[in-house]
Protein backbone atom coordinates (compact mmCIF):
# COMPACT_ATOMS: atom_id res chain seq x y z
CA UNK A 1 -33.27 -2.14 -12.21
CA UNK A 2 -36.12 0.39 -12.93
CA UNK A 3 -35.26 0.24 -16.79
CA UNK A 4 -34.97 -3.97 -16.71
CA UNK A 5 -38.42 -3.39 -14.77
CA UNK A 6 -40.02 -0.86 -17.61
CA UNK A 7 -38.54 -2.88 -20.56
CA UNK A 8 -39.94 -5.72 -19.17
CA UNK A 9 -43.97 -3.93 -19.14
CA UNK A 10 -43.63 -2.61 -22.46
CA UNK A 11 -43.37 -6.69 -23.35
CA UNK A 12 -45.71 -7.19 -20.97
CA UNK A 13 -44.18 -9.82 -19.01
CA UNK A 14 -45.63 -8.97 -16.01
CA UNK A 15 -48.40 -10.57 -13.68
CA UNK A 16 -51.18 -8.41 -14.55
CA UNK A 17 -50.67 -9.50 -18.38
CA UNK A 18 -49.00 -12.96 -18.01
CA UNK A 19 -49.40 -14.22 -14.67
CA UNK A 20 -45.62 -14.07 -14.11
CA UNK A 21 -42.97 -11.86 -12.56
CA UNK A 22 -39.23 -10.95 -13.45
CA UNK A 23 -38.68 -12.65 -9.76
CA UNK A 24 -40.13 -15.81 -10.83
CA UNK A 25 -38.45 -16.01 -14.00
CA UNK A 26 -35.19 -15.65 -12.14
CA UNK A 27 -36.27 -18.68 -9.76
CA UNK A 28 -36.77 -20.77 -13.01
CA UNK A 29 -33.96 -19.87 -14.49
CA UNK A 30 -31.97 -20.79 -11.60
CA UNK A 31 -33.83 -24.43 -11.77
CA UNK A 32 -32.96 -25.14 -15.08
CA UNK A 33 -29.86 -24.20 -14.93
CA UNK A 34 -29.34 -26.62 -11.57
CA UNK A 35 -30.88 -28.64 -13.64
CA UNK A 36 -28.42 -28.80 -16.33
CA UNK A 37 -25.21 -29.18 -14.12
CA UNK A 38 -26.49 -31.75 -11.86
CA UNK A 39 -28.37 -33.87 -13.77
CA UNK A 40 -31.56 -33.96 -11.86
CA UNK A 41 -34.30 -31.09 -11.75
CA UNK A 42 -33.65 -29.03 -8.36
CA UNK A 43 -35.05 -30.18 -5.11
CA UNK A 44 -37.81 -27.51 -5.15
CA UNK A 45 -39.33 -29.20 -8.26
CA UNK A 46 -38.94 -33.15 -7.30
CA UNK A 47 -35.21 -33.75 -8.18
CA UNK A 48 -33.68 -36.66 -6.30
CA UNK A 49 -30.98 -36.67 -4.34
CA UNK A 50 -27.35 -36.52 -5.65
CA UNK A 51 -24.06 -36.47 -4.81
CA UNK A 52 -22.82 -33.64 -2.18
CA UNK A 53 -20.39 -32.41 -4.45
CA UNK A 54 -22.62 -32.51 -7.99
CA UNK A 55 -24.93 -30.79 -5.61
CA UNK A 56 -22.71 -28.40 -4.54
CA UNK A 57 -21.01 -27.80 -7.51
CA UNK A 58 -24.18 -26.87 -9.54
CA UNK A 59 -25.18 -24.71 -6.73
CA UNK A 60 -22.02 -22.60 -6.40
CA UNK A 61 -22.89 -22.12 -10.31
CA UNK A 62 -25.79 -21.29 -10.04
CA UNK A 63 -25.38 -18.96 -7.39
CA UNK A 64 -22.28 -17.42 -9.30
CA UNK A 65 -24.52 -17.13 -12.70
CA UNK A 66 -27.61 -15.31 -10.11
CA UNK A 67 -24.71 -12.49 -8.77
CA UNK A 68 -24.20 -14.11 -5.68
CA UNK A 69 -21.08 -15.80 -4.26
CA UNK A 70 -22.51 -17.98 -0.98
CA UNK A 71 -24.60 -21.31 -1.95
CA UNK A 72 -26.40 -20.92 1.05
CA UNK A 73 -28.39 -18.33 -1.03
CA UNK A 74 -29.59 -20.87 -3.76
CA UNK A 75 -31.52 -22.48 -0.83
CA UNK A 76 -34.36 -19.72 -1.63
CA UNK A 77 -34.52 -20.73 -5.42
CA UNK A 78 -33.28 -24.69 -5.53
CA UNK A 79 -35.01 -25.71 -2.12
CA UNK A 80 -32.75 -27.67 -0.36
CA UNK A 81 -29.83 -29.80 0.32
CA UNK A 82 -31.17 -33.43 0.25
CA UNK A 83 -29.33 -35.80 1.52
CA UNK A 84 -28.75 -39.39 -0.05
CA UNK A 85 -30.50 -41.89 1.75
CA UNK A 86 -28.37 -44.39 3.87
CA UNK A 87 -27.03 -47.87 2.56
CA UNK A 88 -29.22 -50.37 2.79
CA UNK A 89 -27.86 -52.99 5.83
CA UNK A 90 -25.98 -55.88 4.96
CA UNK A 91 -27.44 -59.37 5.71
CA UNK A 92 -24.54 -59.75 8.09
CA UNK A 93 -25.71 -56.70 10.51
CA UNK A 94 -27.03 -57.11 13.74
CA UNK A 95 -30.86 -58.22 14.22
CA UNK A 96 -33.40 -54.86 15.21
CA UNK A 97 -36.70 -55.26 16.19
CA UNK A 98 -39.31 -55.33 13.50
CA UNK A 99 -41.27 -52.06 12.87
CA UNK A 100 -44.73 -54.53 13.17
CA UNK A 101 -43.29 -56.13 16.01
CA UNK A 102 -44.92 -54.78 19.28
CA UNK A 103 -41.94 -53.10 21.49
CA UNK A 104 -42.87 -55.04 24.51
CA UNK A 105 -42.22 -58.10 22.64
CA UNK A 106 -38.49 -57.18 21.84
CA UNK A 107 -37.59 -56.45 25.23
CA UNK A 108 -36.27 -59.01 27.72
CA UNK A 109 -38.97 -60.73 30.19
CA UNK A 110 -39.17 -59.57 33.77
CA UNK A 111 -37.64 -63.05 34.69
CA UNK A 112 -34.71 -62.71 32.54
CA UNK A 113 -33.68 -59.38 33.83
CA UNK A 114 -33.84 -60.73 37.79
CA UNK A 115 -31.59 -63.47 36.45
CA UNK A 116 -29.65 -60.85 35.27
């Protein structure tokens, strides 16, 4: 590591001369390479959601090309999981109470639930 690190100042890639650090290079590599197996930039820089296992797949190469063997550890470069959101309900589903509609209004009158 200490010869990586010294090769690296004689190029001067290093924050005092570029603004940058062999740590953050690795982070970008990591997000391009995400990038590049799943289709979609990583979470960390905007990427939407995509399948769990295109997702999971890029990570666990990722991870594998970074010396690691867990994807949990991709978390710290990626960002993480996101999930896909839901399926929209069908017109067929059953009736909720509108977000502008007061609460109150949705529930059953004090009548109705004596009846009851």
């Amino acid at each position: 590591m200490r010869r990586f690190k010294y090769v690296c100042e004689k190029f001067g890639i290093t924050k005092a001369k570029l603004g940058i650090t062999i740590h953050g290079l690795r982070h970008q590599y990591a997000a391009e390479r995400y990038e590049k197996f799943a289709g979609t930039p990583a979470p960390v820089r905007g990427g939407a959601p995509v399948a769990r296992e295109v997702d999971r797949a890029a990570r666990l190469q990722v991870a594998d090309e970074l010396g690691h063997s867990r994807e949990n550890v991709t978390g710290a470069y990626l960002g993480g999981i996101l999930k896909q959101p839901a399926p929209a309900r069908s017109a067929t589903s059953a009736p909720t109470a509108s977000l502008s509609e007061p609460v109150a209004e949705s529930l059953p009158a004090e009548d109705e639930k004596a009846a009851a």
